[in-house]
N, C-alpha and C. Protein backbone atom coordinates (compact mmCIF):
# COMPACT_ATOMS: atom_id res chain seq x y z
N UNK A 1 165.52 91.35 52.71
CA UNK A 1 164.96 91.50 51.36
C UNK A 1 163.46 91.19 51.41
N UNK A 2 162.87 92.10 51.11
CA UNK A 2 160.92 91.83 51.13
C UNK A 2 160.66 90.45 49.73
N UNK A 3 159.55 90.04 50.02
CA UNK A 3 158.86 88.89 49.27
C UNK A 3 158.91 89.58 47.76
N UNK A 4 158.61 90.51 47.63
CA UNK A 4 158.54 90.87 46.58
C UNK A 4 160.01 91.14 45.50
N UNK A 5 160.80 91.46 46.30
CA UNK A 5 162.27 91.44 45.46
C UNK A 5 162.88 90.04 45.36
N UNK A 6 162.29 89.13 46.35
CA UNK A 6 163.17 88.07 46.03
C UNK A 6 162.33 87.32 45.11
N UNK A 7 160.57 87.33 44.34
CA UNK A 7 160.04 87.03 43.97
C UNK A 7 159.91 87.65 42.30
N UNK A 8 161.03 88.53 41.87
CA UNK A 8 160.76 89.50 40.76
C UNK A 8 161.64 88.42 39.89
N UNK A 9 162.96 87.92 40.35
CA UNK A 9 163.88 86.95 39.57
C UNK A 9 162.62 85.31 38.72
N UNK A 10 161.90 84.97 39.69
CA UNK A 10 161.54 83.65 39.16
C UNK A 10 159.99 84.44 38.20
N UNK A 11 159.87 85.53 38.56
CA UNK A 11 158.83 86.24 37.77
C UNK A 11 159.20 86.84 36.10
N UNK A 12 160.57 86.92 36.31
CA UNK A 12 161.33 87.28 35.08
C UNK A 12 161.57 86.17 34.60
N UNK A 13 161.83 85.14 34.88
CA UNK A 13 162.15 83.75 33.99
C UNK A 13 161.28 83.17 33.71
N UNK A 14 160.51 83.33 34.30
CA UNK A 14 158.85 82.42 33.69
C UNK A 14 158.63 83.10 32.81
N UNK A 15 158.61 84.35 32.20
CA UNK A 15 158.13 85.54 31.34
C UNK A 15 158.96 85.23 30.35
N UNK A 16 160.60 84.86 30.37
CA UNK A 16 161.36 84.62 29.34
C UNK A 16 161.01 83.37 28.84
N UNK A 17 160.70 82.34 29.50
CA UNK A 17 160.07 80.49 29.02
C UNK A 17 159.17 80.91 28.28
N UNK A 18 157.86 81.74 28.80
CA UNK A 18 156.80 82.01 28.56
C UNK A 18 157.23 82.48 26.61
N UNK A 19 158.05 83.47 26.51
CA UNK A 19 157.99 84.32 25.14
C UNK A 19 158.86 83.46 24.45
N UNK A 20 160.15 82.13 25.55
CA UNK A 20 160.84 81.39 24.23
C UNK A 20 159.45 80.41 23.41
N UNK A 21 158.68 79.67 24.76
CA UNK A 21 157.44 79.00 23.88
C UNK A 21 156.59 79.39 22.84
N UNK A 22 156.36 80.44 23.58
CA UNK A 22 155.89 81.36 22.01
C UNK A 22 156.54 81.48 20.70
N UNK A 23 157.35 81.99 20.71
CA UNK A 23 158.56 82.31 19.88
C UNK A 23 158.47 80.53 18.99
N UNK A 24 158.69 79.96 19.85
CA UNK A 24 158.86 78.21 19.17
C UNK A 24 157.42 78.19 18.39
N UNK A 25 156.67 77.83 19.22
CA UNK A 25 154.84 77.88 18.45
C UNK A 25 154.74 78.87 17.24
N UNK A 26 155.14 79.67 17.30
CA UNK A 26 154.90 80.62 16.01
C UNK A 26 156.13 80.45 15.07
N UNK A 27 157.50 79.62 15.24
CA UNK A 27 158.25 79.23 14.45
C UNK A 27 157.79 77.86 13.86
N UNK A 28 157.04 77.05 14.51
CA UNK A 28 156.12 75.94 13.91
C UNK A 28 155.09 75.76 13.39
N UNK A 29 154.25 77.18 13.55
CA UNK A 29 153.78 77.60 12.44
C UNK A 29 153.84 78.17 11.20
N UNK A 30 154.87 78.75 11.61
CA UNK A 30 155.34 79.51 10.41
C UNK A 30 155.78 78.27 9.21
N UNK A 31 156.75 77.58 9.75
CA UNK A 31 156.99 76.54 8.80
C UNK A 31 156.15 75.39 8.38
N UNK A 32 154.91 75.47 8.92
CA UNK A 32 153.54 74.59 8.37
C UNK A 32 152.96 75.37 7.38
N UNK A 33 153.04 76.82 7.62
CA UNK A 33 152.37 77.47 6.36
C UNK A 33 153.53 77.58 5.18
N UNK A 34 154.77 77.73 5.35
CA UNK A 34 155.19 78.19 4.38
C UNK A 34 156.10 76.42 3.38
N UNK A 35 155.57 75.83 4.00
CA UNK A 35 155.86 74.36 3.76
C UNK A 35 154.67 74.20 2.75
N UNK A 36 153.39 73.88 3.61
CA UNK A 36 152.45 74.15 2.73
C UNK A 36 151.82 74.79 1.35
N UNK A 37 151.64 76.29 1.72
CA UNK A 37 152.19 77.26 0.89
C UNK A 37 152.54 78.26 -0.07
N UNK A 38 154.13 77.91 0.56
CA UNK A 38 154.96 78.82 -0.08
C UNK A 38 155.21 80.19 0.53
N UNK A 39 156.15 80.61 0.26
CA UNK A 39 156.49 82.33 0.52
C UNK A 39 155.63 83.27 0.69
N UNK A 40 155.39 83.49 -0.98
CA UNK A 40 154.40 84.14 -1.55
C UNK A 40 152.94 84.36 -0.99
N UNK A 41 152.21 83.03 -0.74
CA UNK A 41 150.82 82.88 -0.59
C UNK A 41 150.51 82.89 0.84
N UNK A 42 151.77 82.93 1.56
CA UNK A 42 151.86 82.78 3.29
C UNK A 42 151.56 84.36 4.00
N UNK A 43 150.21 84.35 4.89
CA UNK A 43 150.22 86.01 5.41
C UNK A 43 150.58 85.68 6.85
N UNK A 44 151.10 86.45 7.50
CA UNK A 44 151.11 86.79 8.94
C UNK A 44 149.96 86.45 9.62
N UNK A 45 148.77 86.54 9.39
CA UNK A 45 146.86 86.03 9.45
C UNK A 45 147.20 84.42 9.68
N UNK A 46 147.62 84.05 8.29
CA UNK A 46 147.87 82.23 8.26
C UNK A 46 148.46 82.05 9.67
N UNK A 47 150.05 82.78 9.66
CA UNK A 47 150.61 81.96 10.94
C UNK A 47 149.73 81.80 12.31
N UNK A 48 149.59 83.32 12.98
CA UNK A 48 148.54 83.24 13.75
C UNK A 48 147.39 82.33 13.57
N UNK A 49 146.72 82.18 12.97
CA UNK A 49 145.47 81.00 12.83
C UNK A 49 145.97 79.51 13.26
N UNK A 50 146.87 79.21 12.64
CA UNK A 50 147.71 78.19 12.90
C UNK A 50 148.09 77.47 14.08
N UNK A 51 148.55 78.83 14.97
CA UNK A 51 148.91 78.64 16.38
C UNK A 51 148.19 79.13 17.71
N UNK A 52 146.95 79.55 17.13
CA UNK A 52 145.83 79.82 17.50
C UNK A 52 145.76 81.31 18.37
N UNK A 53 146.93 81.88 17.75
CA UNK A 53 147.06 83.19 18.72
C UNK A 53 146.92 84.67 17.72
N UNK A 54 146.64 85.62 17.84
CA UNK A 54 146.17 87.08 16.92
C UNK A 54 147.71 87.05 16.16
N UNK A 55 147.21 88.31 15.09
CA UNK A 55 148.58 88.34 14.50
C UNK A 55 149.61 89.55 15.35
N UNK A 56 149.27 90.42 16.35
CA UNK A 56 149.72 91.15 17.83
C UNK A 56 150.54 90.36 18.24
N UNK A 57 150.82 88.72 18.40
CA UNK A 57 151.39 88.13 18.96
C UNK A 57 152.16 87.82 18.40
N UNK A 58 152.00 87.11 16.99
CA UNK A 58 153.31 86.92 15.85
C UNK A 58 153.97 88.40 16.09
N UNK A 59 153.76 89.77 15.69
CA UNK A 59 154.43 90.66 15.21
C UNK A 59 155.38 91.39 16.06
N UNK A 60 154.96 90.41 17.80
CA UNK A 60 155.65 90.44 18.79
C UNK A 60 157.07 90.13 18.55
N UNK A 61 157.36 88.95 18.04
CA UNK A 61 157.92 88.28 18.02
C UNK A 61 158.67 88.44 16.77
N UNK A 62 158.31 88.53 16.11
CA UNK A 62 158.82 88.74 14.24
C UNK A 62 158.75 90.15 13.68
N UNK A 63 159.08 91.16 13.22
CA UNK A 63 158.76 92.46 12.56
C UNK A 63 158.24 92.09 11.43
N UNK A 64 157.91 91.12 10.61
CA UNK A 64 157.29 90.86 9.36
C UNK A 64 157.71 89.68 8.46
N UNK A 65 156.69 89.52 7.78
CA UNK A 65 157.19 87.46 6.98
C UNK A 65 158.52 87.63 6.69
N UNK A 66 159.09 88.60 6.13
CA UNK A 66 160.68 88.22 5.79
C UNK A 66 161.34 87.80 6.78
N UNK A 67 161.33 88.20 8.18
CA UNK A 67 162.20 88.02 9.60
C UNK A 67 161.76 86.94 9.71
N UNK A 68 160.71 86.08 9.89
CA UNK A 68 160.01 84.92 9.86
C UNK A 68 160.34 83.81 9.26
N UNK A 69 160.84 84.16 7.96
CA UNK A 69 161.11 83.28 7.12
C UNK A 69 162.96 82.95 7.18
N UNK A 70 163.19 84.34 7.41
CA UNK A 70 164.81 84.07 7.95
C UNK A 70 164.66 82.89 9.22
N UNK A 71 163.60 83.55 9.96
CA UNK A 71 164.26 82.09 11.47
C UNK A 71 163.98 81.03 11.21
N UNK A 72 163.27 80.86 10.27
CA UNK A 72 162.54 79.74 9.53
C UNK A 72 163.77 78.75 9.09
N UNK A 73 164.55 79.70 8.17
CA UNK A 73 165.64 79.47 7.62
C UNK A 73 167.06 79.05 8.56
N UNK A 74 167.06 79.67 9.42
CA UNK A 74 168.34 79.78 10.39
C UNK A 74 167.79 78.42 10.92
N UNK A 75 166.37 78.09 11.17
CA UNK A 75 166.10 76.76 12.19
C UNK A 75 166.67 75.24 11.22
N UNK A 76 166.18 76.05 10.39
CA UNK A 76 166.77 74.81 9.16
C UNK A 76 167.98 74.26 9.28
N UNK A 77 168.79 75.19 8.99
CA UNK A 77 170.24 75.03 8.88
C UNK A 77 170.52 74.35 10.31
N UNK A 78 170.16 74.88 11.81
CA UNK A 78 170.69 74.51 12.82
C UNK A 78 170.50 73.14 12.81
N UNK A 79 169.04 72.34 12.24
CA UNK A 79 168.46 71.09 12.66
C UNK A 79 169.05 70.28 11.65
N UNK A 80 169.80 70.63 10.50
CA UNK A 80 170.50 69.59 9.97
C UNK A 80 172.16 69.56 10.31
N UNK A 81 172.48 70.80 10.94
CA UNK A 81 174.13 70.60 12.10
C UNK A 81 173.67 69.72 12.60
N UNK A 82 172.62 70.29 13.71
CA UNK A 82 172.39 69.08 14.98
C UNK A 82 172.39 67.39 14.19
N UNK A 83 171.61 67.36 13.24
CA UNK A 83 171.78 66.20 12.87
C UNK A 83 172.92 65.11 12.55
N UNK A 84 173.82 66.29 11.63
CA UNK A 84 175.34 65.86 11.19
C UNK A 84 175.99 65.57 12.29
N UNK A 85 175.96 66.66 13.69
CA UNK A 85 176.63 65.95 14.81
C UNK A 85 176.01 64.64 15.51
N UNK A 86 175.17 64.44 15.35
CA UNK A 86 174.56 63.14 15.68
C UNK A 86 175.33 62.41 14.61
N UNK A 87 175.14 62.24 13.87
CA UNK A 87 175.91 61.21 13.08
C UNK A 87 177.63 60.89 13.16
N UNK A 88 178.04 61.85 13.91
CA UNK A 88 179.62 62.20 13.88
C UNK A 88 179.69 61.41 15.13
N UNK A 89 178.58 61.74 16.19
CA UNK A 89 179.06 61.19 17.22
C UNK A 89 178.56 59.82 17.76
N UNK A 90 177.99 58.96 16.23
CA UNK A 90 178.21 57.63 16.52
C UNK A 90 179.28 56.80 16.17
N UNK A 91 180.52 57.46 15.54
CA UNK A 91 181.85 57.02 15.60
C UNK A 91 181.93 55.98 14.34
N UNK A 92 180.95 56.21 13.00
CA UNK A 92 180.72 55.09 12.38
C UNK A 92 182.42 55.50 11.75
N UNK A 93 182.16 54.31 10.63
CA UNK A 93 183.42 54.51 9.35
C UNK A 93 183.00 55.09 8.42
N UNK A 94 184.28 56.38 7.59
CA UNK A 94 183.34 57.81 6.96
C UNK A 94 182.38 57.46 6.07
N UNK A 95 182.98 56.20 5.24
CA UNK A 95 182.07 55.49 4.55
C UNK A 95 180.51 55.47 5.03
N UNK A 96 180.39 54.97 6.20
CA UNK A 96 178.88 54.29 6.58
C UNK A 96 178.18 55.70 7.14
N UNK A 97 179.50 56.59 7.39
CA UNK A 97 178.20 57.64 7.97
C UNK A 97 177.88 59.10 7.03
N UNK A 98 178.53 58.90 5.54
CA UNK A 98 178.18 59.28 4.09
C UNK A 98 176.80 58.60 4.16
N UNK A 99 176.98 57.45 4.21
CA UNK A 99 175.24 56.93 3.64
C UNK A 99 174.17 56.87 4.99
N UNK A 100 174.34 56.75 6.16
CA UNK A 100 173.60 57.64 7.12
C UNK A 100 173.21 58.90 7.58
N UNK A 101 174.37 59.44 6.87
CA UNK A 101 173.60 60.97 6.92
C UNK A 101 172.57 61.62 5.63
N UNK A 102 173.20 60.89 4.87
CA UNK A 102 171.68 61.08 3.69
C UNK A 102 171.15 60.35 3.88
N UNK A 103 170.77 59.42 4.45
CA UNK A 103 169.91 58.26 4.72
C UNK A 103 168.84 59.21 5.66
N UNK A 104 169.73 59.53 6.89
CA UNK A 104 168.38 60.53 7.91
C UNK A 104 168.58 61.83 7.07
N UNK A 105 169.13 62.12 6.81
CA UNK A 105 168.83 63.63 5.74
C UNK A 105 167.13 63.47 5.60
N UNK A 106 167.06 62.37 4.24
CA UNK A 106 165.88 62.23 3.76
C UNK A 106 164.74 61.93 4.36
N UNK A 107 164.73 61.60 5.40
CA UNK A 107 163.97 60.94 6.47
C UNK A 107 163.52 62.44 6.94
N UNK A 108 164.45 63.56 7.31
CA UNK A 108 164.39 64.70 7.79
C UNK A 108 163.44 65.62 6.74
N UNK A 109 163.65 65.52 5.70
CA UNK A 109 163.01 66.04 4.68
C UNK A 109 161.57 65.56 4.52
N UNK A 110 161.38 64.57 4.73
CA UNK A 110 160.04 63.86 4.34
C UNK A 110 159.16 64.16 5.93
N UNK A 111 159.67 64.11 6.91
CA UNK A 111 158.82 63.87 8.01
C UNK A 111 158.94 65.22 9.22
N UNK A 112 160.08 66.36 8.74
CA UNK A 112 160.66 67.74 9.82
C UNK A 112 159.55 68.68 9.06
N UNK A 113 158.75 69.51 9.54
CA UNK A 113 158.14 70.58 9.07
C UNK A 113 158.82 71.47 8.36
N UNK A 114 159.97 72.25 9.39
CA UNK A 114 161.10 73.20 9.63
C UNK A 114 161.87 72.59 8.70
N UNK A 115 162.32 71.19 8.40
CA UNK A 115 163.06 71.31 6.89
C UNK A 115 161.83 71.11 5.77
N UNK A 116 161.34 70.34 5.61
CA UNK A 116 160.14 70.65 4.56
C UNK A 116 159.75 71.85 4.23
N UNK A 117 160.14 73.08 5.18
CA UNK A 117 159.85 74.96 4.85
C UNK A 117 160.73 75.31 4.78
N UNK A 118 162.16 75.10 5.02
CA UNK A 118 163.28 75.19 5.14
C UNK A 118 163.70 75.15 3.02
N UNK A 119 163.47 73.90 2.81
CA UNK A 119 163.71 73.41 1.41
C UNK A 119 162.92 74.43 0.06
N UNK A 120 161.49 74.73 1.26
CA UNK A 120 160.99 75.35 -0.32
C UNK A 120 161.67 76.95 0.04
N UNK A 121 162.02 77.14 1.21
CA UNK A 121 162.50 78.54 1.49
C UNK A 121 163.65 79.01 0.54
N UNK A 122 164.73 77.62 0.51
CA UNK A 122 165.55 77.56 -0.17
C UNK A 122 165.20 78.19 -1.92
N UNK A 123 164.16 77.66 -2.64
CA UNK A 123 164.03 77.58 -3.75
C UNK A 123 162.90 78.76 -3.97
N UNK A 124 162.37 79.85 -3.07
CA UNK A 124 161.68 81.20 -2.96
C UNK A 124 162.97 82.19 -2.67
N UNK A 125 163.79 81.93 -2.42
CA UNK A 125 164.75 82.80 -1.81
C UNK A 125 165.00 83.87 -2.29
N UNK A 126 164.64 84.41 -3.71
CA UNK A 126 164.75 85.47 -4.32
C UNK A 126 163.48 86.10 -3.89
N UNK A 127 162.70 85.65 -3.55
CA UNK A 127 161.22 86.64 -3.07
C UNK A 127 161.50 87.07 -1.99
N UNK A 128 162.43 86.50 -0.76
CA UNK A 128 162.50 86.65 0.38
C UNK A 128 163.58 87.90 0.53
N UNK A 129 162.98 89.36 1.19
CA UNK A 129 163.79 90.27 1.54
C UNK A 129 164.60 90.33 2.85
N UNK A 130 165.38 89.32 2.69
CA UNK A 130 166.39 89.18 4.21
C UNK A 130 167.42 88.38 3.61
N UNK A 131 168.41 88.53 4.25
CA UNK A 131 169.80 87.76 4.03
C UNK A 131 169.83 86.35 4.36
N UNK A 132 169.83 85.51 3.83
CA UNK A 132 169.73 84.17 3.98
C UNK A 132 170.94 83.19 3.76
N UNK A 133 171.22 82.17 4.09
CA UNK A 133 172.78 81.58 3.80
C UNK A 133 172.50 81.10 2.64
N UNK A 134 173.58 81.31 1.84
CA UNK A 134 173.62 80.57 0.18
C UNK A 134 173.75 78.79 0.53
N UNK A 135 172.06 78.31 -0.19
CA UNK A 135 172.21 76.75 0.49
C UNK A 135 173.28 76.05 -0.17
N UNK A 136 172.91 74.86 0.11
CA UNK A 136 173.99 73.37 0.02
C UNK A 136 175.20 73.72 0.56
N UNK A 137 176.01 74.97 0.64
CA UNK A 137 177.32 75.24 0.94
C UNK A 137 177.80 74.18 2.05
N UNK A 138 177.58 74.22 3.18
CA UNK A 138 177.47 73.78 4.70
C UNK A 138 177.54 72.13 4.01
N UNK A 139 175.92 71.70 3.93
CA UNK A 139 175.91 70.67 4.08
C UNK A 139 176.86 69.40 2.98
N UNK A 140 177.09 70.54 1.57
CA UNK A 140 178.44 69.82 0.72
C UNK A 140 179.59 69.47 1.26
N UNK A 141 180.42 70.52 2.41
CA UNK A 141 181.33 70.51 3.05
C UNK A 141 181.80 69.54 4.02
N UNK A 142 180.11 69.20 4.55
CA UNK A 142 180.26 68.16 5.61
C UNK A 142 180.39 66.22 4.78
N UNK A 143 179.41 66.44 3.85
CA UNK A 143 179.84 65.63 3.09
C UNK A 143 181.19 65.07 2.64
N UNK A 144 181.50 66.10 2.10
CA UNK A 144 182.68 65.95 1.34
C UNK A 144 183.86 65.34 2.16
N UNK A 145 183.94 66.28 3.23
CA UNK A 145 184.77 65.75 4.63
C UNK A 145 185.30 64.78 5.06
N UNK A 146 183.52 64.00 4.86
CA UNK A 146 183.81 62.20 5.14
C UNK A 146 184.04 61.81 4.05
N UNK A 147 183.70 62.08 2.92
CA UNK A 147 184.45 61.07 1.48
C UNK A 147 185.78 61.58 2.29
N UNK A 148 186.46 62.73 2.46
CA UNK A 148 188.43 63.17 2.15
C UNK A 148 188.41 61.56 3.14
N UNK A 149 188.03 61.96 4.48
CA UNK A 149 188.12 60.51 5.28
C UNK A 149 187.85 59.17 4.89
N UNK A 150 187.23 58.63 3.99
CA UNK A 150 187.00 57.86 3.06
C UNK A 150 188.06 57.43 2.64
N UNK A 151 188.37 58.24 1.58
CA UNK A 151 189.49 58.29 1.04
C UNK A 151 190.67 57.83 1.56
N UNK A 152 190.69 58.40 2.15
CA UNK A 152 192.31 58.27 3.41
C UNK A 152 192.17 56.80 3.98
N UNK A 153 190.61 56.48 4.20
CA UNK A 153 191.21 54.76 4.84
C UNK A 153 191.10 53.85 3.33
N UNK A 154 190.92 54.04 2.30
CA UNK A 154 191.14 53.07 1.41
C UNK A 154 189.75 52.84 0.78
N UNK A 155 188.83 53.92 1.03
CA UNK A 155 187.16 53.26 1.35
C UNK A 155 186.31 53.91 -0.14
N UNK A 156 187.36 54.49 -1.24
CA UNK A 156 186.58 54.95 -2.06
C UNK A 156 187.51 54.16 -3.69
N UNK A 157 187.46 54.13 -4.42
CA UNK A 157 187.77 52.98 -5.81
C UNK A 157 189.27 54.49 -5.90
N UNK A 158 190.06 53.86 -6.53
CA UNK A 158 191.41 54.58 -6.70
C UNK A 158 191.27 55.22 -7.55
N UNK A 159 191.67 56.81 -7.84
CA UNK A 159 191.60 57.54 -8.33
C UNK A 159 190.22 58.55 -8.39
N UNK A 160 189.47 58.06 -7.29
CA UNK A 160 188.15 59.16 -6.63
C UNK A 160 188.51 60.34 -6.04
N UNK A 161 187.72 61.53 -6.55
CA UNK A 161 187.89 62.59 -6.30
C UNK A 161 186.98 62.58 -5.09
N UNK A 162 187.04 63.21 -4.02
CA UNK A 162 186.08 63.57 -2.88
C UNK A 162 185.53 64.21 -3.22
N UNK A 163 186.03 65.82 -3.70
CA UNK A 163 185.23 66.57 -3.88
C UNK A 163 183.89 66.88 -5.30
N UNK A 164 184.52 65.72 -6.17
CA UNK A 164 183.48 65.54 -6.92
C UNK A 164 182.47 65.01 -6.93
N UNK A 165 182.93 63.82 -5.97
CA UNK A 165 181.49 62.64 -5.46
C UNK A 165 180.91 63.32 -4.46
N UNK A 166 181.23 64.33 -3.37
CA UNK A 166 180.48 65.00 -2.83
C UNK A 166 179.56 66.21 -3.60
N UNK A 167 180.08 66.64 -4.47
CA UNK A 167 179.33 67.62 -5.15
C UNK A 167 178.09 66.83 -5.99
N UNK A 168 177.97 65.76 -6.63
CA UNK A 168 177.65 64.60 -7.08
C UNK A 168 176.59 64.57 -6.60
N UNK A 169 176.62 63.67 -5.08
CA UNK A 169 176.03 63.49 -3.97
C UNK A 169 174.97 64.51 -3.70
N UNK A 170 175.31 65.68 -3.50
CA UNK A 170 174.47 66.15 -2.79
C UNK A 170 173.40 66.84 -4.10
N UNK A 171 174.18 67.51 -5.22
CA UNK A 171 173.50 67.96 -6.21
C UNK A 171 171.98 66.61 -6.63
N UNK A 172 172.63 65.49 -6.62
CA UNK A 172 171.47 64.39 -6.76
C UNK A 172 170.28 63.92 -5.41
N UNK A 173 170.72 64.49 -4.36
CA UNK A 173 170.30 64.74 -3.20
C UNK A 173 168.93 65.27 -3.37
N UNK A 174 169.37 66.46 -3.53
CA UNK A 174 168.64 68.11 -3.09
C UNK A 174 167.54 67.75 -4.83
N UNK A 175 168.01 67.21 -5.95
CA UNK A 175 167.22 67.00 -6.52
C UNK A 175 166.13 66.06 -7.18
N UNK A 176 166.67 64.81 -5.67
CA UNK A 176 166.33 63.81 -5.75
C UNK A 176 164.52 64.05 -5.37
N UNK A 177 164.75 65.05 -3.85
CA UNK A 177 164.13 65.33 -2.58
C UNK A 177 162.95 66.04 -3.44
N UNK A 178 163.29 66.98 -4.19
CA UNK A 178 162.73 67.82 -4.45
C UNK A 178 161.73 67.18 -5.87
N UNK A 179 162.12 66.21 -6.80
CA UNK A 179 161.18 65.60 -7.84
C UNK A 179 160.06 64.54 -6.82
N UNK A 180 160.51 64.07 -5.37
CA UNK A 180 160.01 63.13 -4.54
C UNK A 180 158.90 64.25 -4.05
N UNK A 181 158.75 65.44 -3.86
CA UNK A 181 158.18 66.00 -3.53
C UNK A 181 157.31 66.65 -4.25
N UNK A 182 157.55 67.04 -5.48
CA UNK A 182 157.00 67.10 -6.49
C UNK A 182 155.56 66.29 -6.63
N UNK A 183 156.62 65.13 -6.88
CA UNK A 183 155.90 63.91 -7.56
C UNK A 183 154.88 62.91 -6.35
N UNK A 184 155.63 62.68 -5.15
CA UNK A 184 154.96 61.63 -4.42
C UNK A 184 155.02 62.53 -2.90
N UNK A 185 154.90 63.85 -2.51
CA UNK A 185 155.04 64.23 -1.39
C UNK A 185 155.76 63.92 -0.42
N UNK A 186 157.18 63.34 -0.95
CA UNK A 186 158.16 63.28 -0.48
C UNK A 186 158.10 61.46 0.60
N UNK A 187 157.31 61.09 -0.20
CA UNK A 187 156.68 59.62 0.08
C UNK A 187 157.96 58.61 -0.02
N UNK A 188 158.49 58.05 -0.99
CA UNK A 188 159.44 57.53 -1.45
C UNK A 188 160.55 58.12 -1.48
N UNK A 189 161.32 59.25 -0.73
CA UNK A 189 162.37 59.86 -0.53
C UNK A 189 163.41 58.70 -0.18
N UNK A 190 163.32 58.05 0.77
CA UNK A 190 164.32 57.05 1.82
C UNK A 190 164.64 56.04 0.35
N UNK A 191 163.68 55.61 -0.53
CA UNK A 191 164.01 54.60 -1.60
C UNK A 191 165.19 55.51 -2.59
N UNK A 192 164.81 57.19 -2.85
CA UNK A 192 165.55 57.56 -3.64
C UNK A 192 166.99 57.83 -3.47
N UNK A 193 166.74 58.24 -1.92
CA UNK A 193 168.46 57.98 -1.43
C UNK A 193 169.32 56.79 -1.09
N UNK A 194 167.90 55.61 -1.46
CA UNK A 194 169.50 54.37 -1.25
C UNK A 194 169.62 54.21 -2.76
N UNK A 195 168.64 54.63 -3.65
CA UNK A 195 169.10 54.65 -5.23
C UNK A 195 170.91 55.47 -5.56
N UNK A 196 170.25 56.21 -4.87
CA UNK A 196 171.14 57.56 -5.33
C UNK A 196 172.92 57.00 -4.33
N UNK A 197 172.64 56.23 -3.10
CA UNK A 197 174.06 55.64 -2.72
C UNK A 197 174.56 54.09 -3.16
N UNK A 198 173.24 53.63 -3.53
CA UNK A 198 173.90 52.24 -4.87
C UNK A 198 174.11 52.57 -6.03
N UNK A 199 174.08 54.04 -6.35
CA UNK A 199 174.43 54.12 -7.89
C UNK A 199 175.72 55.28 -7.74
N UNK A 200 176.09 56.18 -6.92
CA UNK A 200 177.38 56.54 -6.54
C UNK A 200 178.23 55.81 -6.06
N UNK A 201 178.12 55.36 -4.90
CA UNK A 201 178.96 55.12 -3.99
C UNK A 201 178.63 53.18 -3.68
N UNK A 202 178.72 52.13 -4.88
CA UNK A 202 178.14 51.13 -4.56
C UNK A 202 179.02 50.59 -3.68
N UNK A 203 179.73 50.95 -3.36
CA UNK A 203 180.92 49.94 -2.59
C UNK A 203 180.55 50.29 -1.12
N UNK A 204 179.97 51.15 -0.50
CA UNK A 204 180.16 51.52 0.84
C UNK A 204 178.73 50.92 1.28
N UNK A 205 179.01 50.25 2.76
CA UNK A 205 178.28 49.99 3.60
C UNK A 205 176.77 51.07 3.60
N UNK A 206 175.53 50.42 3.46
CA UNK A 206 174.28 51.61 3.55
C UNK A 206 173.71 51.16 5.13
C-alpha cells in the first residue's frame, strides 16, 4: 500500500474533527446571539462575527437561521437529558433529586448560553420556520416520574397527586426563570427555585 493510501484515512478524520469544531463554534455562537438578541434581530453576519469566521462558513454548516435555531434548539433539549441523567445517576431519594434537578436546572439557565437561547427560542417559536419539539413536554415527564417515585416511598403528604405537583412545578419553574430574567438577568434564579420547592414541596429534603 503506497504512503499516500494509507495516509488518506487519518486525512479524512482530521477533516471530520476539523468541521465537528466548527459546527460546535458556530453552534456557540449562534446561541450567544440569539440569547442576546432574539430570533428576530439575529443575522447570519452576527453569528459569523461572533466566531470570527465569514458567513461562507456558517452557511456551510447551516442552510439558514431557521436550521440554526433548530440545532440551537435540539442542543437544548440534549443538555438538559444529559443533565437529568446526571441527576438519576447519583442514586439520590426521588424526593431529593425533584429538588436537585431544579436546583441545577436553574443554575443551567442562569449560567448555559445554549439554554439561555434555548429558553428564549422556546418563547420565539412561532417566528421560527422549522419544526421544533413542543417545550416543557420532556422535562414535565421527567419530573413527574420522580414525584410517582415519591409517592410510592411515602415521600409526598397523603392524597398528592404527582401529576399535578409536577405540572405545578414546572409551570412555576419556566415562569419563575423567565420573570428572573426579565427582571434581574437571571441573577437570583437559584433563590427562586428554593422559593418555589419551600412553597410546593416543603417537606422534601433541598
Amino acid at each position: 500500500m503506497s504512503t499516500r493510501a494509507r495516509q488518506k484515512p487519518a486525512a479524512t478524520d482530521l477533516k471530520q474533527e476539523r468541521a465537528i469544531r466548527t459546527r460546535t463554534l458556530i453552534l456557540d455562537a449562534a446561541a450567544r446571539a440569539f440569547a442576546d438578541k432574539g430570533y428576530p434581530a439575529t443575522t447570519i453576519l452576527d453569528v459569523a462575527e461572533l466566531m470570527g469566521a465569514t458567513k461562507g462558513a456558517v452557511y456551510f454548516h447551516f442552510a439558514n437561521k431557521n436550521a440554526l435555531a433548530a440545532a440551537v434548539t435540539e442542543e437544548f433539549y440534549v443538555r438538559l437529558r444529559v443533565m437529568a441523567q446526571e441527576v438519576e445517576d447519583q442514586a439520590l431519594p426521588p424526593g431529593a433529586a425533584v429538588c436537585e434537578l431544579l436546583t441545577r436546572t436553574g443554575v443551567m439557565f442562569r449560567d448555559d448560553q445554549v439554554i439561555r437561547a434555548g429558553a428564549r427560542l422556546q418563547i420565539e417559536q412561532s417566528l421560527i420556520d422549522a419544526d421544533l419539539p413542543t417545550p416543557f413536554l420532556g422535562y414535565t415527564e421527567i419530573v413527574t416520574g420522580l414525584l410517582r417515585a415519591a409517592a410510592t416511598e411515602g415521600a409526598l403528604p397523603a392524597g398528592s397527586d404527582p401529576e399535578v405537583i409536577g405540572r405545578v412545578l414546572v409551570s412555576a419553574f419556566f415562569g419563575a426563570q423567565h420573570m428572573s430574567w426579565v427582571m434581574n438577568n437571571r441573577a437570583d434564579i437559584t433563590q427562586r427555585v428554593e422559593e418555589i420547592l419551600a412553597t410546593v414541596l416543603p417537606g422534601l429534603p433541598g
